[in-house]
C-alpha atoms as a PDB file:
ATOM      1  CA  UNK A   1    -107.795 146.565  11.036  1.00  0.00           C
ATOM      2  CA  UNK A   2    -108.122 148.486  14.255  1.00  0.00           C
ATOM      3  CA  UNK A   3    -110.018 151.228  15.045  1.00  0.00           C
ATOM      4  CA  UNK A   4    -107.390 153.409  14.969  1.00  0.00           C
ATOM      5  CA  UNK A   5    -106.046 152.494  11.222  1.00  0.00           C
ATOM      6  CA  UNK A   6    -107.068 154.902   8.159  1.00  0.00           C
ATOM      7  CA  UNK A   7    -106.830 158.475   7.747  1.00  0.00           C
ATOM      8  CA  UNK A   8    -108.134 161.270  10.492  1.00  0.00           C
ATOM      9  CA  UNK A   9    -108.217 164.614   9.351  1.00  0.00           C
ATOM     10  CA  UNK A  10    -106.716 167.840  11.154  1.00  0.00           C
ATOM     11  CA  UNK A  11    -109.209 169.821  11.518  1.00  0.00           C
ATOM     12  CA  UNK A  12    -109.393 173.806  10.977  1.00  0.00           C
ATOM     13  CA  UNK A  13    -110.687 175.917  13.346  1.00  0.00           C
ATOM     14  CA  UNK A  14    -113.322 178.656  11.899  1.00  0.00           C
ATOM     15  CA  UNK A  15    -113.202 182.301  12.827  1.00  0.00           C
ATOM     16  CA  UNK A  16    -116.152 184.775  12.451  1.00  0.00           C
ATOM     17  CA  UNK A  17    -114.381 188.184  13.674  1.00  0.00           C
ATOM     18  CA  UNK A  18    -112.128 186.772  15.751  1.00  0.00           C
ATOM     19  CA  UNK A  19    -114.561 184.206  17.649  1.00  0.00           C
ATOM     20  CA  UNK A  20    -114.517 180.494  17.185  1.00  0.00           C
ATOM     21  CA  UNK A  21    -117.050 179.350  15.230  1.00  0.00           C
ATOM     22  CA  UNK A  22    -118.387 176.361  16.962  1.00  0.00           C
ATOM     23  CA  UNK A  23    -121.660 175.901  14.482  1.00  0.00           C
ATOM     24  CA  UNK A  24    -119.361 176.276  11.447  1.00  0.00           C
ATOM     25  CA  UNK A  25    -116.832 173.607  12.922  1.00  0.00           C
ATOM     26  CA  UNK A  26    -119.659 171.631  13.418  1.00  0.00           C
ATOM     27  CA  UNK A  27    -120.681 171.782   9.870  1.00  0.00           C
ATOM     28  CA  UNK A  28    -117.385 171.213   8.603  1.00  0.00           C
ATOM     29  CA  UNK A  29    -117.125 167.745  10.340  1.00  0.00           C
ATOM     30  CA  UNK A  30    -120.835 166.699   9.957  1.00  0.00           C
ATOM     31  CA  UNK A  31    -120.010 166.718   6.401  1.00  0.00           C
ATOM     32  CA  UNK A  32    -116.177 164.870   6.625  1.00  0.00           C
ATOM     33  CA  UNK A  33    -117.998 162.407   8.757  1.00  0.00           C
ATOM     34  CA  UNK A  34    -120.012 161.337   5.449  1.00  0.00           C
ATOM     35  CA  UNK A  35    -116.853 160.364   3.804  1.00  0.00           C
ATOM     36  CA  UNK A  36    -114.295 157.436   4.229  1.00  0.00           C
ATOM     37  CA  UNK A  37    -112.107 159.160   6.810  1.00  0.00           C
ATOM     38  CA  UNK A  38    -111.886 157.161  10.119  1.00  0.00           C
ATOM     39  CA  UNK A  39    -111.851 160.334  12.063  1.00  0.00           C
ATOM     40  CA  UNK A  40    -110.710 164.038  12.729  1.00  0.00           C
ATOM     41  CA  UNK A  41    -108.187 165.620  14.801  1.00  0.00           C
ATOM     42  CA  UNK A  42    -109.255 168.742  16.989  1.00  0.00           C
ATOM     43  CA  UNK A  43    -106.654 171.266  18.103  1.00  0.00           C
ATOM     44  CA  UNK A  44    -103.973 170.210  15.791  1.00  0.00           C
ATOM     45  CA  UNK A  45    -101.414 172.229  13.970  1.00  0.00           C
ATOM     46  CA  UNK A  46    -103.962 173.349  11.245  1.00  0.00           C
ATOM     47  CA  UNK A  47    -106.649 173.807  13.856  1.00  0.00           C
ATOM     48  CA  UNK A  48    -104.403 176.757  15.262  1.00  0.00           C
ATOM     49  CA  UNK A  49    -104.415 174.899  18.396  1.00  0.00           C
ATOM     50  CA  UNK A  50    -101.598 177.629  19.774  1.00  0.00           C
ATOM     51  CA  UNK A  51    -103.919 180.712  18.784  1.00  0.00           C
ATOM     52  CA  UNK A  52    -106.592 179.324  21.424  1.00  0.00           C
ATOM     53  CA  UNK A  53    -106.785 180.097  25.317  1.00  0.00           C
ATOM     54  CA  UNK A  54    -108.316 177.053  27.162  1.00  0.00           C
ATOM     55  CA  UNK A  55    -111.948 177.812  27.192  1.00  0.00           C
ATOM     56  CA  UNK A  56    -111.757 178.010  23.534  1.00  0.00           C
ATOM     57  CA  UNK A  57    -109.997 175.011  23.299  1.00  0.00           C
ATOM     58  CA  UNK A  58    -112.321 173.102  25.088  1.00  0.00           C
ATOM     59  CA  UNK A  59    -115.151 174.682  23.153  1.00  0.00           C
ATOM     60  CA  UNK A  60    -113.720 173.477  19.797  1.00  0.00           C
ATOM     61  CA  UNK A  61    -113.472 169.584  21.372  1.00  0.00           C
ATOM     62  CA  UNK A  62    -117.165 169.695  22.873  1.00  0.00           C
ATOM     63  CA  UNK A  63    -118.192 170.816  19.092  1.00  0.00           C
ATOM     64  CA  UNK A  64    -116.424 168.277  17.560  1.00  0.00           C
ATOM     65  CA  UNK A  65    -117.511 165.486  19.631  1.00  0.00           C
ATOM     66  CA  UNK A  66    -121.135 166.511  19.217  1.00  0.00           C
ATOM     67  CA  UNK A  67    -120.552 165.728  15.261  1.00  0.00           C
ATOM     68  CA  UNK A  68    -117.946 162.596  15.353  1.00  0.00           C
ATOM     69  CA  UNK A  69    -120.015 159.207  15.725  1.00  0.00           C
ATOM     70  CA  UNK A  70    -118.885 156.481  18.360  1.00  0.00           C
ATOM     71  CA  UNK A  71    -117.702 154.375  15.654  1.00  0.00           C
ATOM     72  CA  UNK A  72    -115.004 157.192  14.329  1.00  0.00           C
ATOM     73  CA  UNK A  73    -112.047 158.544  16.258  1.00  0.00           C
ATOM     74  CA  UNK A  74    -111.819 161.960  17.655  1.00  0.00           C
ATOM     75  CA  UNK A  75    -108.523 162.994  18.765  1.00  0.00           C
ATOM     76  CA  UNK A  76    -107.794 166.367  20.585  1.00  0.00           C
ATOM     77  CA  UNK A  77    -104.234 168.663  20.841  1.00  0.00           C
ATOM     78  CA  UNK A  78    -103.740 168.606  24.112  1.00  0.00           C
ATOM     79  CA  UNK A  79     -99.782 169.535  24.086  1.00  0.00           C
ATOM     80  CA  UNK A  80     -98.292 171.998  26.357  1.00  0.00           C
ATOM     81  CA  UNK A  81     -95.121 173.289  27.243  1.00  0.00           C
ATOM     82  CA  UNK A  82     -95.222 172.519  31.044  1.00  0.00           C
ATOM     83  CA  UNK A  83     -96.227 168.782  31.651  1.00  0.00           C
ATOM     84  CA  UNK A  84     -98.604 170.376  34.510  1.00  0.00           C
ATOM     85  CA  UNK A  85    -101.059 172.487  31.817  1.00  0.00           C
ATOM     86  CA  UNK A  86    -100.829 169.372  29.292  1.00  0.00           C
ATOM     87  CA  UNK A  87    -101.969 167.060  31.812  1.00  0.00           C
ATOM     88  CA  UNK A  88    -104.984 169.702  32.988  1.00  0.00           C
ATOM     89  CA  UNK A  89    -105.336 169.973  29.104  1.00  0.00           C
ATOM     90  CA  UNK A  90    -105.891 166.314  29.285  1.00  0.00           C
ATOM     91  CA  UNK A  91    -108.058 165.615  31.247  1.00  0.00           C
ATOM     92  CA  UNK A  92    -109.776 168.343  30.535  1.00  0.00           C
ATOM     93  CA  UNK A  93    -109.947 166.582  26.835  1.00  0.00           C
ATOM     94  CA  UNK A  94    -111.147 163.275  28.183  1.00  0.00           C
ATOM     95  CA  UNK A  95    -114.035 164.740  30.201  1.00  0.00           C
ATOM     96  CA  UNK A  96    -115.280 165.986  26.778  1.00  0.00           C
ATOM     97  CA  UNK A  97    -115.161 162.861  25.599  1.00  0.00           C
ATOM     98  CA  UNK A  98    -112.022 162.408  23.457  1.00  0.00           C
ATOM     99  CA  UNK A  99    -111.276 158.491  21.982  1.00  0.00           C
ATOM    100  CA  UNK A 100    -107.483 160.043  22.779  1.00  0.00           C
ATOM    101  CA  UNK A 101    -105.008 162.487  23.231  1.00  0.00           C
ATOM    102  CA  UNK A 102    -102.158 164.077  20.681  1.00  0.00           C
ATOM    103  CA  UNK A 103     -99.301 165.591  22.570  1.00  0.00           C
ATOM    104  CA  UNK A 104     -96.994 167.425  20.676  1.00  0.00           C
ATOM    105  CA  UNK A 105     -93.296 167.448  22.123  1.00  0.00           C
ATOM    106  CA  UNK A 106     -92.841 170.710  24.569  1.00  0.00           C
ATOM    107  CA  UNK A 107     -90.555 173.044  22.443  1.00  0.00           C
ATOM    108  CA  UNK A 108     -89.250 176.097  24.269  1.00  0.00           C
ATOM    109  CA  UNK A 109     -85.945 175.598  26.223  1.00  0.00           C
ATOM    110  CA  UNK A 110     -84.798 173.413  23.064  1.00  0.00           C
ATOM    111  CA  UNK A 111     -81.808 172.844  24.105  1.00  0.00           C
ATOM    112  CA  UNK A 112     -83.064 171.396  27.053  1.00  0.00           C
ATOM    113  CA  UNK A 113     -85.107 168.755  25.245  1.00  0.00           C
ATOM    114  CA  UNK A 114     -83.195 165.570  24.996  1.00  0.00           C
ATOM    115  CA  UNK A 115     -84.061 162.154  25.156  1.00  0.00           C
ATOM    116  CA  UNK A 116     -84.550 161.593  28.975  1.00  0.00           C
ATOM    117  CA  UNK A 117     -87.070 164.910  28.991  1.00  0.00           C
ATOM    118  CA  UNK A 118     -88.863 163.763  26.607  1.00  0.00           C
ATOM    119  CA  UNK A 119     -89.154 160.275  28.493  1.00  0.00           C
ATOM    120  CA  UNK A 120     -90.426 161.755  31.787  1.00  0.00           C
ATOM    121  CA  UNK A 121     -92.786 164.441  30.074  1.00  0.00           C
ATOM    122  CA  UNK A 122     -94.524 161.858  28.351  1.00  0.00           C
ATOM    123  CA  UNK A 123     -94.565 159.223  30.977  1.00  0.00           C
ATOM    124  CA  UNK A 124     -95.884 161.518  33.639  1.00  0.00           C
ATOM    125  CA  UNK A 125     -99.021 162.487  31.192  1.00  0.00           C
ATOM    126  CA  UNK A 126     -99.548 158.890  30.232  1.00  0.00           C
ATOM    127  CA  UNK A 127     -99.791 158.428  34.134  1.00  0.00           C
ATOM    128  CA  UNK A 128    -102.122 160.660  34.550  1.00  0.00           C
ATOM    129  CA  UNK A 129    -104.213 160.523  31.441  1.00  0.00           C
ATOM    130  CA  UNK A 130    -107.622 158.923  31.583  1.00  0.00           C
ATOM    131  CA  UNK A 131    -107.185 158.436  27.747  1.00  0.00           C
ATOM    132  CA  UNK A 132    -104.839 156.895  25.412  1.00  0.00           C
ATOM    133  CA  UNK A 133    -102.322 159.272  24.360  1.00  0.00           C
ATOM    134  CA  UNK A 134    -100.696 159.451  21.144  1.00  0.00           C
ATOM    135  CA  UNK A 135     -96.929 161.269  20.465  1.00  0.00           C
ATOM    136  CA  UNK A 136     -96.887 164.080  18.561  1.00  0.00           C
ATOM    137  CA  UNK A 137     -93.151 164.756  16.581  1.00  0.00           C
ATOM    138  CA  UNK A 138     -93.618 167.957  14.512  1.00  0.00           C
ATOM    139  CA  UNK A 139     -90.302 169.049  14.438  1.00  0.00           C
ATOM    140  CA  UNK A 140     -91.064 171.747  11.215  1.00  0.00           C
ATOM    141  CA  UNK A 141     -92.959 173.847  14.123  1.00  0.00           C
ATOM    142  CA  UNK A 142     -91.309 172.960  17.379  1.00  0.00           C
ATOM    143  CA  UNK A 143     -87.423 172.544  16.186  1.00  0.00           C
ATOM    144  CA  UNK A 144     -86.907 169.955  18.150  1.00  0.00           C
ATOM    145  CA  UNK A 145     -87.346 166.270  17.583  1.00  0.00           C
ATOM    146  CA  UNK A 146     -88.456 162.996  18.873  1.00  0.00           C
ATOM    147  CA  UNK A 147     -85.961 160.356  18.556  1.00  0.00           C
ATOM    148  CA  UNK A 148     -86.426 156.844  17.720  1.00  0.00           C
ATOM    149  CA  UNK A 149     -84.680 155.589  21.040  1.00  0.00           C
ATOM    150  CA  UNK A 150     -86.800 158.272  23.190  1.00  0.00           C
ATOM    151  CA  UNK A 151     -89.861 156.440  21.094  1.00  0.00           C
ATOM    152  CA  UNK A 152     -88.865 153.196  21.701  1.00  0.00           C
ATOM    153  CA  UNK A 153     -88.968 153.485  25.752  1.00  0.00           C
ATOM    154  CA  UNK A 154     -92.328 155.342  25.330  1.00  0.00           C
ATOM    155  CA  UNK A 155     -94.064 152.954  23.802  1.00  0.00           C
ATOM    156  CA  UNK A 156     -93.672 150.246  26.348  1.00  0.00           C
ATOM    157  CA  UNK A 157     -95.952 152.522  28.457  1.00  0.00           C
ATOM    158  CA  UNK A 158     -99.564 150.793  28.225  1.00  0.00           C
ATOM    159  CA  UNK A 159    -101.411 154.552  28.148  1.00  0.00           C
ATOM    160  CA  UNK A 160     -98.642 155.382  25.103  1.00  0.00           C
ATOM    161  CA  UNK A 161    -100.705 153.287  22.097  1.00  0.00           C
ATOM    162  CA  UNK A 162     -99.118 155.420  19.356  1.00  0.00           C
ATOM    163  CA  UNK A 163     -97.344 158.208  17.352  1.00  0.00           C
ATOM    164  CA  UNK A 164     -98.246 161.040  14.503  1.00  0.00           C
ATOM    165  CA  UNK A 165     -94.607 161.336  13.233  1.00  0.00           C
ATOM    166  CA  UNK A 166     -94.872 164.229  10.379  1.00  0.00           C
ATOM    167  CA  UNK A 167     -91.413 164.732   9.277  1.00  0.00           C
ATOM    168  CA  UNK A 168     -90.782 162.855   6.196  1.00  0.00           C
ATOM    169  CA  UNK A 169     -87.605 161.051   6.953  1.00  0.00           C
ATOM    170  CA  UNK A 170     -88.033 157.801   6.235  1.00  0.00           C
ATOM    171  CA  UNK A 171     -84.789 156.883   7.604  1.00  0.00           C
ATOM    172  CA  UNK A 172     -86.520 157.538  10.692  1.00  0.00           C
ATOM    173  CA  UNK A 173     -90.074 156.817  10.029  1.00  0.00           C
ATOM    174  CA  UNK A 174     -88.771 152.614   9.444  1.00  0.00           C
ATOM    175  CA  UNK A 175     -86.711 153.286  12.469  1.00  0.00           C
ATOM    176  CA  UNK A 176     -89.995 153.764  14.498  1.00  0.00           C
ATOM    177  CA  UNK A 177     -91.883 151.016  12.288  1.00  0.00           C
ATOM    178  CA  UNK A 178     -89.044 148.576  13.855  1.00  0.00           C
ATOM    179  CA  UNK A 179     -88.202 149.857  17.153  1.00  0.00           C
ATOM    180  CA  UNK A 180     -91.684 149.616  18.426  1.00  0.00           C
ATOM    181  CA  UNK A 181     -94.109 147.204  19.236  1.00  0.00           C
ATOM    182  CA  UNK A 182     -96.603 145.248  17.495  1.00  0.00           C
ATOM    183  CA  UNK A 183     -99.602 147.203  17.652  1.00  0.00           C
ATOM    184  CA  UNK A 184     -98.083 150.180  18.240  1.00  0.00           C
ATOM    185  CA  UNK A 185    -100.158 153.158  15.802  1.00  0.00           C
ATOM    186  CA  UNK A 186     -98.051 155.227  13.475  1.00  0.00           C
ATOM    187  CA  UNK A 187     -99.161 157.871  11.417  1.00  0.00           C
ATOM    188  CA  UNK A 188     -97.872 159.619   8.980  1.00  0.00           C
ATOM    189  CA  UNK A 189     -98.070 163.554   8.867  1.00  0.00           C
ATOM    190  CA  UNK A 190     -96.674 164.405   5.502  1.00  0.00           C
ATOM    191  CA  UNK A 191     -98.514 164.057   2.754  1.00  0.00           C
ATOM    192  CA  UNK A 192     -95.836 164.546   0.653  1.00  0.00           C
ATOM    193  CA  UNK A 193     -94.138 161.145   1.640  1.00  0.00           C
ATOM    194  CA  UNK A 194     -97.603 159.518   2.419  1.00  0.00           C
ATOM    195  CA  UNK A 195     -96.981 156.467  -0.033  1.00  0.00           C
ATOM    196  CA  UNK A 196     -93.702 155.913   1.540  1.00  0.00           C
ATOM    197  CA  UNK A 197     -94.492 155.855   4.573  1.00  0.00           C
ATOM    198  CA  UNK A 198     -97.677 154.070   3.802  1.00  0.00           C
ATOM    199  CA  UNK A 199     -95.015 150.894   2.460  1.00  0.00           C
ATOM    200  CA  UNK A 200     -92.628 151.480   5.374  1.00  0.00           C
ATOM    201  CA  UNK A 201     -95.380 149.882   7.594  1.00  0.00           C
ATOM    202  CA  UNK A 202     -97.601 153.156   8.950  1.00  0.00           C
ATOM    203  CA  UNK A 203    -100.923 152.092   9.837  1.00  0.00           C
ATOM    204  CA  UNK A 204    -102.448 155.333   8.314  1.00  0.00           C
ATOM    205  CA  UNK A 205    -102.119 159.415   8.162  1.00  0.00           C
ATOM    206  CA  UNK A 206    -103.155 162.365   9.823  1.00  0.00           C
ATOM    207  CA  UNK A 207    -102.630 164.923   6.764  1.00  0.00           C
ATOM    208  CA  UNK A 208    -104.208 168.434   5.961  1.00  0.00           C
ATOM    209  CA  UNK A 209    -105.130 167.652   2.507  1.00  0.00           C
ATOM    210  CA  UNK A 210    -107.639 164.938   3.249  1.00  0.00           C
ATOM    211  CA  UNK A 211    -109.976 167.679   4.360  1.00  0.00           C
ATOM    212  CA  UNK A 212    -110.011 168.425   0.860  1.00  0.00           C
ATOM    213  CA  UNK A 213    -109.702 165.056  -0.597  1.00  0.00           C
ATOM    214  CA  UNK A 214    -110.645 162.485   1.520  1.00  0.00           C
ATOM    215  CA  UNK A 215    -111.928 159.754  -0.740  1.00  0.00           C
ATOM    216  CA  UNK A 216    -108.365 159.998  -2.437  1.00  0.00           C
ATOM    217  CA  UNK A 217    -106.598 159.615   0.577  1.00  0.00           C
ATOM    218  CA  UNK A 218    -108.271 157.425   2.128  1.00  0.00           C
ATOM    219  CA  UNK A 219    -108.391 155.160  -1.369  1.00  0.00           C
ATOM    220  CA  UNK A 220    -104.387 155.003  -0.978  1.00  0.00           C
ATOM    221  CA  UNK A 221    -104.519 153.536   2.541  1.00  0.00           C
ATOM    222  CA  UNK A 222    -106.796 151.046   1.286  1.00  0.00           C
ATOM    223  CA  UNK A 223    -104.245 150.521  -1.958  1.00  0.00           C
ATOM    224  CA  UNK A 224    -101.175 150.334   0.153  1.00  0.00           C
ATOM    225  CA  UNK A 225    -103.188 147.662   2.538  1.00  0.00           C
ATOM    226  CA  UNK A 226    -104.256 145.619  -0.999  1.00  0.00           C
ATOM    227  CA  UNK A 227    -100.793 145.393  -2.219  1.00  0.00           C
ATOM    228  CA  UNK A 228    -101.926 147.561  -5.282  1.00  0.00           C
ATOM    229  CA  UNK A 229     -98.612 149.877  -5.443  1.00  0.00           C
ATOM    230  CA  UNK A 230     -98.848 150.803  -8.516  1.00  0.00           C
ATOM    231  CA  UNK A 231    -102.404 152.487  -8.108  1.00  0.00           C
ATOM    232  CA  UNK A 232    -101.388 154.418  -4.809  1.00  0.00           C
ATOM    233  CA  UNK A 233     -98.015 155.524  -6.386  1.00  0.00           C
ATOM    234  CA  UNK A 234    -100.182 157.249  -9.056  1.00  0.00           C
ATOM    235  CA  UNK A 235    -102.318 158.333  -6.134  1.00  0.00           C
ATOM    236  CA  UNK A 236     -99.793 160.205  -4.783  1.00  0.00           C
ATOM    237  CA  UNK A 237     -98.763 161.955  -7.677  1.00  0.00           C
ATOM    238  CA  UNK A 238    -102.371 163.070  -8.405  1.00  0.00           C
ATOM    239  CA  UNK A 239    -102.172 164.243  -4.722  1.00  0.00           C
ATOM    240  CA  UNK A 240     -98.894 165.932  -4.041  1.00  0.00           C
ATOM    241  CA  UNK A 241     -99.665 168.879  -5.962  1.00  0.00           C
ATOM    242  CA  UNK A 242    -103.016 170.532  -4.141  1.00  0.00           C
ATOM    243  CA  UNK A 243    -100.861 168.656  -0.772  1.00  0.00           C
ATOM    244  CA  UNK A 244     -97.771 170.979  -1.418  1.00  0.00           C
ATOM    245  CA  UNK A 245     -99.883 174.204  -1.482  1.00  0.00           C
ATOM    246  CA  UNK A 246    -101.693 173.314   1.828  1.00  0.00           C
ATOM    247  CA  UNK A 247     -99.019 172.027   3.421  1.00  0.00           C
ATOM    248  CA  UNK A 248     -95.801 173.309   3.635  1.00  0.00           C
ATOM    249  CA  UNK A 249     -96.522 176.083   0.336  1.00  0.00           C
ATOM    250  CA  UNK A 250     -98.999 178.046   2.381  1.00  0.00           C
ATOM    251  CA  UNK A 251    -100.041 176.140   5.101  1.00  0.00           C
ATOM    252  CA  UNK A 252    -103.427 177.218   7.613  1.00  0.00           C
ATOM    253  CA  UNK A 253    -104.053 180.268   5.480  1.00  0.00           C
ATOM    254  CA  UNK A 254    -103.813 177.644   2.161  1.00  0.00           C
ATOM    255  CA  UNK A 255    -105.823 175.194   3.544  1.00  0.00           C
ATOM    256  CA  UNK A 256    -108.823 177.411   4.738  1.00  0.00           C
ATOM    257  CA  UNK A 257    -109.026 178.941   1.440  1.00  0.00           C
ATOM    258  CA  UNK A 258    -109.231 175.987  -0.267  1.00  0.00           C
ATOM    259  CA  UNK A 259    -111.935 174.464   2.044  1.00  0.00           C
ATOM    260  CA  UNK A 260    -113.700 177.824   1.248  1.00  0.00           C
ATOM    261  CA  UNK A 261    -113.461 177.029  -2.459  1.00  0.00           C
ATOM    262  CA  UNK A 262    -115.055 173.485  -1.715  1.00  0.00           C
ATOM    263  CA  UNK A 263    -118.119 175.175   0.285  1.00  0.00           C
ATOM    264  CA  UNK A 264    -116.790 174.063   3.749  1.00  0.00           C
ATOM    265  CA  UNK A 265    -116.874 176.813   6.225  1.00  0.00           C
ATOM    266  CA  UNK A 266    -112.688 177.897   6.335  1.00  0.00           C
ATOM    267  CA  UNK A 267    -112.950 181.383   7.567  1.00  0.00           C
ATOM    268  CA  UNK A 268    -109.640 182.702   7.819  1.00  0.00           C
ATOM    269  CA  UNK A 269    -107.058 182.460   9.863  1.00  0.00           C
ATOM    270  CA  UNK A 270    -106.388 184.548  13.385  1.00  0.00           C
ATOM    271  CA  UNK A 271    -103.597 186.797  13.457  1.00  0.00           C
ATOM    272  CA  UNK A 272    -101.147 187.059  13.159  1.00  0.00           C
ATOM    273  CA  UNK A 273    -101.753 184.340  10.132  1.00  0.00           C
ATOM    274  CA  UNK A 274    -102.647 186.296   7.304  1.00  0.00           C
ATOM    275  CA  UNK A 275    -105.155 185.303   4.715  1.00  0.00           C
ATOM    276  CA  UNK A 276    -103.879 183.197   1.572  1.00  0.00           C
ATOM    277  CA  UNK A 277    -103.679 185.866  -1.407  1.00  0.00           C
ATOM    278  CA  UNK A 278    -105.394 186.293  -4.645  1.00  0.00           C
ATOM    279  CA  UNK A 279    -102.500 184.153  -6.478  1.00  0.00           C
ATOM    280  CA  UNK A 280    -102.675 181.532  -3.874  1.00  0.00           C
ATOM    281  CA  UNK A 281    -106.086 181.288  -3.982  1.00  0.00           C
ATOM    282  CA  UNK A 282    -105.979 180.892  -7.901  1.00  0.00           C
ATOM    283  CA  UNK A 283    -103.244 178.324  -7.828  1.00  0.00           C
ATOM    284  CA  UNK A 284    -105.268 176.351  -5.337  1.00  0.00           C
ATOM    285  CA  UNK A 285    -108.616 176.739  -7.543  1.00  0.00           C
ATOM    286  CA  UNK A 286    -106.372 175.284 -10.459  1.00  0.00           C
ATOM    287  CA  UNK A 287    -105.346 172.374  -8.415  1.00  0.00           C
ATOM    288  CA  UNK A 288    -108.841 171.418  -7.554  1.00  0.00           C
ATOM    289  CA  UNK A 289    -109.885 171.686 -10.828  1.00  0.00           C
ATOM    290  CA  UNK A 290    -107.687 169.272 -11.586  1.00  0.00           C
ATOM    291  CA  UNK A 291    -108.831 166.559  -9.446  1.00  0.00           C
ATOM    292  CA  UNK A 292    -112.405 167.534 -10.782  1.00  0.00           C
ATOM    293  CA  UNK A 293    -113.260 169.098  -7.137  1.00  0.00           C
ATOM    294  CA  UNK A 294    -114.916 172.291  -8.619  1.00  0.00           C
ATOM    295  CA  UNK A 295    -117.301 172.838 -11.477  1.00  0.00           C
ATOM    296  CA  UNK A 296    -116.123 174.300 -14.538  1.00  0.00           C
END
């Protein structure tokens, strides 16, 4: 196994008012960072990364890096719409002392987005990145997605080391098992088809429930990697579930509730997110209860 293989968590960002948080996030991943994940994610889709300005942003990495060991992986967000601001963002990142970079796919002039875009975006920030940098397809948010063949090109680029492909195609997730290199890092983004894509050859996850579960997540890697299918497909049912309701149920406001239920420091989200509700917050207590997270 590689450093890179297991399961990283996207991590929330905490509010008080309206102000990051930094000695809450810092609590948060002091305590993840005594379980089996092999590392967290800053400025991801759950951390809100577009709610932040810059200075924020890089306050959220420099508190995240103070917590995350050497021998664990920090990745940062770093994705913006003009290649110009995601390289700053970038280096920016690796001054802080990011292991790597996750660049989700620019977004706004969709239409404009094809395959050969994509290609010189990415390229020109691999140039001029003085970390690895990971691809980010998250085509639920952006509406636009990262093709196998654009994927394929990319990762013949020796700063390009891998890819956090969350749709949960698995047409195309064995597509991008196949079309790229040995040693090329995929993760998986949905926990919903985690145990698929687990079998169709990702090396591990980056999913919003294993703030909540870790262990249990990170257990199924280690089943899938044993040959033990039968285990992690019960796994996954056990897990899909709580992953529905923080994922794509009720998303950031979902997830920080439950991580408020399970005595991490949540918050709630920035506006214009709205807090999850009273029934959403009992259907997420139920689901923890289930997996014997919370105390009768």
């Amino acid at each position: 196994m590689s450093r890179w293989d297991g399961v990283l968590t996207p991590m929330v960002t905490p509010f008080t008012g309206d102000e990051v948080d930094e000695r809450a996030l810092r609590s948060n991943v002091a305590a993840w960072m005594q379980t089996p994940l092999a590392g967290v994610v800053a400025l991801g889709s759950n951390g809100e990364a577009p709610q932040l300005d810059e200075a924020e942003s890089d306050r959220v990495i420099a508190a995240a890096r103070a917590e995350v060991p050497r021998d664990r992986v920090l990745l940062a967000g770093t994705g913006r719409e003009s290649t110009r601001a995601t390289i700053a963002a970038t280096r920016r990142a690796a001054d802080l002392g990011v292991d790597a970079v996750l660049v989700r796919t620019p977004s706004f002039f969709k239409a404009q987005m094809t395959t050969e875009v994509f290609v010189r975006h990415y390229q020109a920030v691999a140039d001029a990145s003085p970390v690895p940098v990971f691809l980010y397809n998250v085509t639920m948010f952006t509406g636009v997605n990262l093709l196998p063949e654009a994927v394929a090109r990319l990762a013949t680029h020796p700063n390009i080391i891998g890819m956090k492909e969350s749709g949960g195609d698995m047409a195309q997730m064995a597509e991008l098992v196949t079309c790229t290199p040995e040693g090329f890092i995929l993760y998986a983004g949905s926990a919903a088809s985690y145990f698929h894509a687990l079998c169709a050859g990702c090396d591990g996850a980056i999913l919003a429930v294993s703030s909540l579960v870790p262990a249990l997540c990170a257990d199924m890697h280690r089943l899938v990697q044993d040959g033990r299918l039968d285990e992690a497909r019960a796994a996954q049912r056990r897990l899909a579930p709580l992953a529905r309701l923080v994922g794509t149920g009720h998303g950031v406001p979902g997830l920080k509730a439950a991580l408020n239920l399970l005595g991490y420091q949540g918050g709630e989200p920035r506006l214009p997110l709205l807090p999850a509700g009273p029934a959403v917050v009992d259907a997420l207590r139920h689901e923890l209860g289930v997996l014997g997270l919370l105390r009768a």
